[in-house]
C-alpha atoms as a PDB file:
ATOM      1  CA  UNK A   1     -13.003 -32.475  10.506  1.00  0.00           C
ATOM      2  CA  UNK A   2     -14.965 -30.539  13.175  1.00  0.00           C
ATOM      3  CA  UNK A   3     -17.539 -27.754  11.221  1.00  0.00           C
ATOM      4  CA  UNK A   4     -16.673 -24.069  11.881  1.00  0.00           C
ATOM      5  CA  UNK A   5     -17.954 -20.720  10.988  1.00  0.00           C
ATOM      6  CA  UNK A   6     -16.367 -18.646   8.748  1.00  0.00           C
ATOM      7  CA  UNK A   7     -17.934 -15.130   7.401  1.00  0.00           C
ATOM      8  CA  UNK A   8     -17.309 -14.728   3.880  1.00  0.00           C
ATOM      9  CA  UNK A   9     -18.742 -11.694   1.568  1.00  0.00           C
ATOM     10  CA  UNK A  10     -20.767 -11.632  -1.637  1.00  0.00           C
ATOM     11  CA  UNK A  11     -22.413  -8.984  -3.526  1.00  0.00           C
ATOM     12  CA  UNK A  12     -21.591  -6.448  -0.827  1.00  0.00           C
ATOM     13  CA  UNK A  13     -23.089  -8.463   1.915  1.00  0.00           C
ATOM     14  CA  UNK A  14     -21.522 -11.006   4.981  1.00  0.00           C
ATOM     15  CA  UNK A  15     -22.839 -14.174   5.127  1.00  0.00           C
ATOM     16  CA  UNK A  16     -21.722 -16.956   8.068  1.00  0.00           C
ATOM     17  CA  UNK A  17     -21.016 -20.365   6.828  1.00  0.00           C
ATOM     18  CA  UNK A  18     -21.093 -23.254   9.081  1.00  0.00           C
ATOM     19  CA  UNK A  19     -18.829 -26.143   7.582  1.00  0.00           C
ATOM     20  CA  UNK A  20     -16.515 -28.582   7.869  1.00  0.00           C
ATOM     21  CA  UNK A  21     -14.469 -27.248   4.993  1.00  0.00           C
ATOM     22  CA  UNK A  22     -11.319 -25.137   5.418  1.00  0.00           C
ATOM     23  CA  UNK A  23     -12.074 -21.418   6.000  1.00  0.00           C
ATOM     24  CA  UNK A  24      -9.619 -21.244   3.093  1.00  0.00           C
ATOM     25  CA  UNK A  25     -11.901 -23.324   0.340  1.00  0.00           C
ATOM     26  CA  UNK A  26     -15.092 -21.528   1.569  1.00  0.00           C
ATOM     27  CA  UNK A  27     -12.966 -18.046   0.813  1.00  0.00           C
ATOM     28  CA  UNK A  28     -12.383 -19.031  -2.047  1.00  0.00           C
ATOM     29  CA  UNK A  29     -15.382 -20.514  -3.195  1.00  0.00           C
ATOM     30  CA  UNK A  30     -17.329 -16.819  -1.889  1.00  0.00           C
ATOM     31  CA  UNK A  31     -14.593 -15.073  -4.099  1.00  0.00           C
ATOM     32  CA  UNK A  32     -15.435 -16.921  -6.829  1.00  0.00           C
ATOM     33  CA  UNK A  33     -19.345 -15.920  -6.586  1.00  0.00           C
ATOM     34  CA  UNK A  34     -18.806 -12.638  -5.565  1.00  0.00           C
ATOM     35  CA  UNK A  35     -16.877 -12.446  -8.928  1.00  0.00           C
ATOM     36  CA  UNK A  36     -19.342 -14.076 -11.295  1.00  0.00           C
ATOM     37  CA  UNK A  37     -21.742 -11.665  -9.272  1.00  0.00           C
ATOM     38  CA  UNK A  38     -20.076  -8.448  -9.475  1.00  0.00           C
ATOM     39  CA  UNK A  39     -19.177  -9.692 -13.652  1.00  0.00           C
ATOM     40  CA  UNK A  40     -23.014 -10.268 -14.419  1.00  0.00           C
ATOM     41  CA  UNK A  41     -24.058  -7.412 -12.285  1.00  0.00           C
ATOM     42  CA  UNK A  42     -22.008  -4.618 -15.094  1.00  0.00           C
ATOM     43  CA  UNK A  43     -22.387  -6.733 -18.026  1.00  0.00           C
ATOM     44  CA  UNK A  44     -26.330  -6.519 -17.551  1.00  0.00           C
ATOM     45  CA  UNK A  45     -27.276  -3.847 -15.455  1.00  0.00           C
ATOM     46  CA  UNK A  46     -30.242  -6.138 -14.025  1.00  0.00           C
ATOM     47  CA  UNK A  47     -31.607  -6.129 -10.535  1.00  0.00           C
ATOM     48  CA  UNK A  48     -29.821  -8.026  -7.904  1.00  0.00           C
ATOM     49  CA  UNK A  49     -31.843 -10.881  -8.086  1.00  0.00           C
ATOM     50  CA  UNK A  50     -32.087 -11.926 -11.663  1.00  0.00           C
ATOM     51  CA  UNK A  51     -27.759 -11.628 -11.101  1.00  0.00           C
ATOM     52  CA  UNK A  52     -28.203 -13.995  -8.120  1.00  0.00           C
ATOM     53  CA  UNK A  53     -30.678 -16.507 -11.016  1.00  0.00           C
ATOM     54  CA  UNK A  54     -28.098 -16.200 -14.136  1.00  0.00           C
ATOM     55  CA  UNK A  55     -24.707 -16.949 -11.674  1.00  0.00           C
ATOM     56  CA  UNK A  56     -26.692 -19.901 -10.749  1.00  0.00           C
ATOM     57  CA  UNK A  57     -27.794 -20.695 -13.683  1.00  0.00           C
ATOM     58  CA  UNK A  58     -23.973 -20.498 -15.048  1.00  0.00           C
ATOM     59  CA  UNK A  59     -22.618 -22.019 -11.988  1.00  0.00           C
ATOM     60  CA  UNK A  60     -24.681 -25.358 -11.917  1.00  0.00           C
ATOM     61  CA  UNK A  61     -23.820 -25.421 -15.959  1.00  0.00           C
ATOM     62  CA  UNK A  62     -19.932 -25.360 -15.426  1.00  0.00           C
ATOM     63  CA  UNK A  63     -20.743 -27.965 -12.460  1.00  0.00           C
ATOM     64  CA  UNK A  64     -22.562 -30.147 -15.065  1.00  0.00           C
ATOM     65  CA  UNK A  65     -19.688 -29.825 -17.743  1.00  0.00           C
ATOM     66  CA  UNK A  66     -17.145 -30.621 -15.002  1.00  0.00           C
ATOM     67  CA  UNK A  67     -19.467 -33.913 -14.066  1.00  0.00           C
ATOM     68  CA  UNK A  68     -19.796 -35.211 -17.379  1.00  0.00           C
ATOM     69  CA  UNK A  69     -16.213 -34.421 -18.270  1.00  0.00           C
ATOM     70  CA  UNK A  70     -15.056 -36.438 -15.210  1.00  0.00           C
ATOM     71  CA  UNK A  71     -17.303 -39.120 -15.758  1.00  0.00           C
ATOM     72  CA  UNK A  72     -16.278 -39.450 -19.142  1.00  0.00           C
ATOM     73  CA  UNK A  73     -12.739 -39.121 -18.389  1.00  0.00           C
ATOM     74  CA  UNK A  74     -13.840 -42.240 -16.004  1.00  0.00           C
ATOM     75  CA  UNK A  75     -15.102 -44.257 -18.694  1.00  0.00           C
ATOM     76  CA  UNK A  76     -11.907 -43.488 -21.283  1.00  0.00           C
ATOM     77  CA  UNK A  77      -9.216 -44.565 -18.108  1.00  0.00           C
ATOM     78  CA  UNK A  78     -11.513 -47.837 -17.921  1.00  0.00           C
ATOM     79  CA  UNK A  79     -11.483 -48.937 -21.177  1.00  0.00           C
ATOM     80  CA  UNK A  80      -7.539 -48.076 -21.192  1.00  0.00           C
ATOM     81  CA  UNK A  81      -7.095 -50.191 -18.107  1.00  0.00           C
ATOM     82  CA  UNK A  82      -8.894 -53.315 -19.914  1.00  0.00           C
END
């Protein structure tokens, strides 16, 4: 798939994206951050960039749960299959 722009925004600002996944996904994926952003932002009161650090932070752990999860869902269909 060719890459295109698409402008999403997060935390109150626009931001282009150059990509070659749907305008739709990266809409969705800058609605989810702009979520976890605007969440974190009232919950703690902190400056803008300790929010920006702690969605990260919470991001890349729910991307690490999802990995192991998969990969042991991976392993459990394997030893079914043998």
């Amino acid at each position: 798939m060719e890459k295109q722009k698409v402008t999403v925004r997060v935390a109150g600002k626009e931001y282009t994206l150059v990509s070659s996944d749907s305008p739709e996904h990266l809409n969705r994926v800058a609605a989810y951050v702009d979520r976890q952003m605007t969440e974190t932002s009232f919950a703690t009161r902190l400056p803008a960039a300790n929010v920006a650090v702690l969605v990260s932070l919470n991001i890349a752990d729910e991307l690490m749960k999802a990995h192991d999860e998969n990969a042991r869902l991976r392993r459990e269909l394997k030893e079914i299959r043998n």
